[in-house]
N, C-alpha and C. Protein backbone atom coordinates (compact mmCIF):
# COMPACT_ATOMS: atom_id res chain seq x y z
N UNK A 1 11.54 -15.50 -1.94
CA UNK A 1 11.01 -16.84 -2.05
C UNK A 1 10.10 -16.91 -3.28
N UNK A 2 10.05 -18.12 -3.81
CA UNK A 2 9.11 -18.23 -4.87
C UNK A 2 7.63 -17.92 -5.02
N UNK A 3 7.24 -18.10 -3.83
CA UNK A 3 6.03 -18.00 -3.74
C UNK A 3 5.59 -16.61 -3.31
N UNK A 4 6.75 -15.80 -3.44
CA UNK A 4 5.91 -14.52 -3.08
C UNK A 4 6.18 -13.36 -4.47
N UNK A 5 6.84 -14.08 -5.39
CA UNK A 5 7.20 -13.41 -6.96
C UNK A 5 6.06 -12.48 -7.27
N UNK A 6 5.15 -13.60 -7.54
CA UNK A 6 3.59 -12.74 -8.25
C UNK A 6 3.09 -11.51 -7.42
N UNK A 7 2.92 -11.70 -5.33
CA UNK A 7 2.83 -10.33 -4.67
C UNK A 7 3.69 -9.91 -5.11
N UNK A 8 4.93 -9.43 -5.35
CA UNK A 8 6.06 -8.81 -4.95
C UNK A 8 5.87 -7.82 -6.66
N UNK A 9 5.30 -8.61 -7.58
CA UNK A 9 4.99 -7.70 -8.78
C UNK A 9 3.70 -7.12 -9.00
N UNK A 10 2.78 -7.91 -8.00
CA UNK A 10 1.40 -7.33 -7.75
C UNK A 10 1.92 -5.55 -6.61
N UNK A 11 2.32 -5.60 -6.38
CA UNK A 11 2.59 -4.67 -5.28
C UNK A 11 3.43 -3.81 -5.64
N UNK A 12 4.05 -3.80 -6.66
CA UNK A 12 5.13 -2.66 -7.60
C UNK A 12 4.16 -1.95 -8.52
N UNK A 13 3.27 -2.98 -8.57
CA UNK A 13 2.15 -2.06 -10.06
C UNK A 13 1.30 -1.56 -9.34
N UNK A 14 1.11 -1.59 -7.70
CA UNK A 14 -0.27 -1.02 -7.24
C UNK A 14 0.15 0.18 -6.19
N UNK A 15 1.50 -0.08 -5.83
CA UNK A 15 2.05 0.71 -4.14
C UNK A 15 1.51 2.20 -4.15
N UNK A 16 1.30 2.91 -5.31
CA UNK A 16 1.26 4.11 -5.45
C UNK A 16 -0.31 4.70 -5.68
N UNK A 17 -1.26 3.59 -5.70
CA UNK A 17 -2.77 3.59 -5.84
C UNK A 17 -3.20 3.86 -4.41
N UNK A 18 -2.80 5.40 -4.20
CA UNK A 18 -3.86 5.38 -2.53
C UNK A 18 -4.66 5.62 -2.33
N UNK A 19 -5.61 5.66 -1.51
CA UNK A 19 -6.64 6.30 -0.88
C UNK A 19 -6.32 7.47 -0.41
N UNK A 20 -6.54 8.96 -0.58
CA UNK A 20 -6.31 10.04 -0.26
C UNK A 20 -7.11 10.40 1.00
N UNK A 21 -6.24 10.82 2.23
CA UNK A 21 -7.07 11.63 2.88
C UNK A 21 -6.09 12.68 3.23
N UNK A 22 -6.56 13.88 3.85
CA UNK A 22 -6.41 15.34 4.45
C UNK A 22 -5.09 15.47 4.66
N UNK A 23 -4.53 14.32 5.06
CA UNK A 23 -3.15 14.42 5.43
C UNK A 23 -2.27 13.70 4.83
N UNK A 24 -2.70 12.76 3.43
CA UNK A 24 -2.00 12.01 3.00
C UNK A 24 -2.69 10.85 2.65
N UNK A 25 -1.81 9.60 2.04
CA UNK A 25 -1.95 7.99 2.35
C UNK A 25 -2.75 7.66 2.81
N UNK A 26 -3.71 6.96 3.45
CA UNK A 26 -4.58 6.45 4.79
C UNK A 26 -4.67 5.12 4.14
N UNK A 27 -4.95 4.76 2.43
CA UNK A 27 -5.05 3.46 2.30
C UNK A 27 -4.88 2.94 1.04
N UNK A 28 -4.86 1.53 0.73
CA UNK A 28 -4.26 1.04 -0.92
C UNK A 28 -5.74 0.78 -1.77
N UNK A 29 -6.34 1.37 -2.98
CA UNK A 29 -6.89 1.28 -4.10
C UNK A 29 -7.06 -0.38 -3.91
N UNK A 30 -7.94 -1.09 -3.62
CA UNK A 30 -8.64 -2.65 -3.41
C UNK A 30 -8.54 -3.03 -4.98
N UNK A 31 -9.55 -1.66 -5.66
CA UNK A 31 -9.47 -2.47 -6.83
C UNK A 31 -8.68 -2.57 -7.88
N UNK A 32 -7.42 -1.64 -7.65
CA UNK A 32 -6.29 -1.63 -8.79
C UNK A 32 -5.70 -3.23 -8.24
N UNK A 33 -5.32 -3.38 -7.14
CA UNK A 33 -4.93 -4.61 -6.99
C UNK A 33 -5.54 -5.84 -7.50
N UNK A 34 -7.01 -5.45 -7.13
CA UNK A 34 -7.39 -6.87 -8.17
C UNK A 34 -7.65 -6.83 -9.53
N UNK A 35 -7.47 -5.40 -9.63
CA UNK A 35 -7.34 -5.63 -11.47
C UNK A 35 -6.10 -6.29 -11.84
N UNK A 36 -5.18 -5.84 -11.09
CA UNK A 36 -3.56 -6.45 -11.50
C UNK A 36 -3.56 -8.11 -11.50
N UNK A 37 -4.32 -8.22 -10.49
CA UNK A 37 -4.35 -9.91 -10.34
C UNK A 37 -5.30 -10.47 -11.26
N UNK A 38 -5.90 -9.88 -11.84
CA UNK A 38 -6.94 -10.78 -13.08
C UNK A 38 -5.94 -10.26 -14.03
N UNK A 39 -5.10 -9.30 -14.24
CA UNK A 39 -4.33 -9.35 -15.01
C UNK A 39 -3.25 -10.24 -15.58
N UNK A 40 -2.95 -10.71 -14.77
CA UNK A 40 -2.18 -12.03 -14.05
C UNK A 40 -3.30 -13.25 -14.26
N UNK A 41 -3.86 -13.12 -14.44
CA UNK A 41 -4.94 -14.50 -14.48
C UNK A 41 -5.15 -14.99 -13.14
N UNK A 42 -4.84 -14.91 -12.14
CA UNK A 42 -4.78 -15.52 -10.66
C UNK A 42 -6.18 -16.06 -10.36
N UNK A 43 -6.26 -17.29 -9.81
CA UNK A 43 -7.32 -17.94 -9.34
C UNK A 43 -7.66 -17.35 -8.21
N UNK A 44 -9.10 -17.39 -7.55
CA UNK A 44 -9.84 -16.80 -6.45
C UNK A 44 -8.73 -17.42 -4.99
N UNK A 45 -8.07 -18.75 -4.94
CA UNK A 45 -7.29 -18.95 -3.75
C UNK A 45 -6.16 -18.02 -4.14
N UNK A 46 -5.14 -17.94 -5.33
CA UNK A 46 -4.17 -16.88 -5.47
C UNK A 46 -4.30 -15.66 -5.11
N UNK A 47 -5.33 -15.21 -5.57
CA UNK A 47 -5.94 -13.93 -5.24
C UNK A 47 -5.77 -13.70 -3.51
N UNK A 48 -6.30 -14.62 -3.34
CA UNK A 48 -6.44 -14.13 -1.74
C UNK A 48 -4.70 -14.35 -1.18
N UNK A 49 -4.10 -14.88 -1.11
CA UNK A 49 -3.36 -15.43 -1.11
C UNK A 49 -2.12 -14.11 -1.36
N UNK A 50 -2.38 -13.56 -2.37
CA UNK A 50 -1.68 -12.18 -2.86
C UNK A 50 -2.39 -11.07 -2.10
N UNK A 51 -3.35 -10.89 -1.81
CA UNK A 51 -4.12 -9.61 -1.34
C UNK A 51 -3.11 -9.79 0.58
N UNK A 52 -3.69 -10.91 0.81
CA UNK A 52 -2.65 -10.83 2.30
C UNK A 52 -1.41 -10.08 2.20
N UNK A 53 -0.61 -10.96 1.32
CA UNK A 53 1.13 -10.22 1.26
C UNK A 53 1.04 -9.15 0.52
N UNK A 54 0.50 -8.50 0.14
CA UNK A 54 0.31 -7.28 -0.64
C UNK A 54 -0.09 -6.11 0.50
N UNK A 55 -1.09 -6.53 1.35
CA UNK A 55 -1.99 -5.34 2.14
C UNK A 55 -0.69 -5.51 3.21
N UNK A 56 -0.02 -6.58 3.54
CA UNK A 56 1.06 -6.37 4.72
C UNK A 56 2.18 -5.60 4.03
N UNK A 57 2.82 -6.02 2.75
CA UNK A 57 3.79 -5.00 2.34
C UNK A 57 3.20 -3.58 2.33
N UNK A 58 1.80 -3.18 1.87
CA UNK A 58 1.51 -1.51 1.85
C UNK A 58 1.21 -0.92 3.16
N UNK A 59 1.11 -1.94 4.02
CA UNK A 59 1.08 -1.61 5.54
C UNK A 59 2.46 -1.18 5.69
N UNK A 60 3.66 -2.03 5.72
CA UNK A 60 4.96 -1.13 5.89
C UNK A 60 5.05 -0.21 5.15
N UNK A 61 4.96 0.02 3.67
CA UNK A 61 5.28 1.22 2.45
C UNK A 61 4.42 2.36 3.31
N UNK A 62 3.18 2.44 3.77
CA UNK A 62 2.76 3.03 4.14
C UNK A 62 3.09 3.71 5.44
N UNK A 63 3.76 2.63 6.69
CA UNK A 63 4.83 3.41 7.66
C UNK A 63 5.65 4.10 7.19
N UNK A 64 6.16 4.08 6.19
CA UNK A 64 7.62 4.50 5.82
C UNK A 64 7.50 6.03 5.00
N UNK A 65 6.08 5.81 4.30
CA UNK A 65 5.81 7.16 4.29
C UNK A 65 5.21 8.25 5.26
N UNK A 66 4.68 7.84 6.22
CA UNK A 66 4.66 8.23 7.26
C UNK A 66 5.69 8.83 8.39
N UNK A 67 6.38 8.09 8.54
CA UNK A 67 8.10 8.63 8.73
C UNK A 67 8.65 9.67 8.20
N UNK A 68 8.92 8.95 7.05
CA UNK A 68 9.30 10.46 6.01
C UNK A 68 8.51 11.69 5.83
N UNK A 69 7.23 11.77 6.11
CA UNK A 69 6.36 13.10 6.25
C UNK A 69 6.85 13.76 8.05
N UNK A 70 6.69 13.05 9.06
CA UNK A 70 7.70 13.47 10.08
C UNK A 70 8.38 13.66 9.93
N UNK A 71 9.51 13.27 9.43
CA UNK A 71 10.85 13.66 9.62
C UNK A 71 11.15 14.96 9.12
């Protein structure tokens, strides 16, 4: 959908910015994401607006690596 273009490229430039803990992943770099989005010029409603669909896509990326370390 159109409206999710800008997350969907906000979230390719950030997926790999984690928070390290003991066992891996635990969480996504806050501020690479909003550097990407002032990169982007994004207004304070965009912003937010992208941080939602962004933290829900690294919520799945983040199951999925999780999986794959089980498996």
């Amino acid at each position: 959908m159109d409206e999710n273009v800008i997350a969907v490229k906000v979230f390719g430039l950030v997926k790999d910015q984690h928070i390290m803990g003991f066992g891996g992943p635990v969480s996504l770099n806050f501020s690479a994401v909003f550097d990407v989005m002032r990169m982007f010029e994004m207004s304070a409603k965009e912003q937010r607006a992208c941080m939602g669909k962004v933290l829900k896509a690294y919520g799945l990326y983040l199951d999925k690596i999780r999986q794959k370390k089980e498996s």
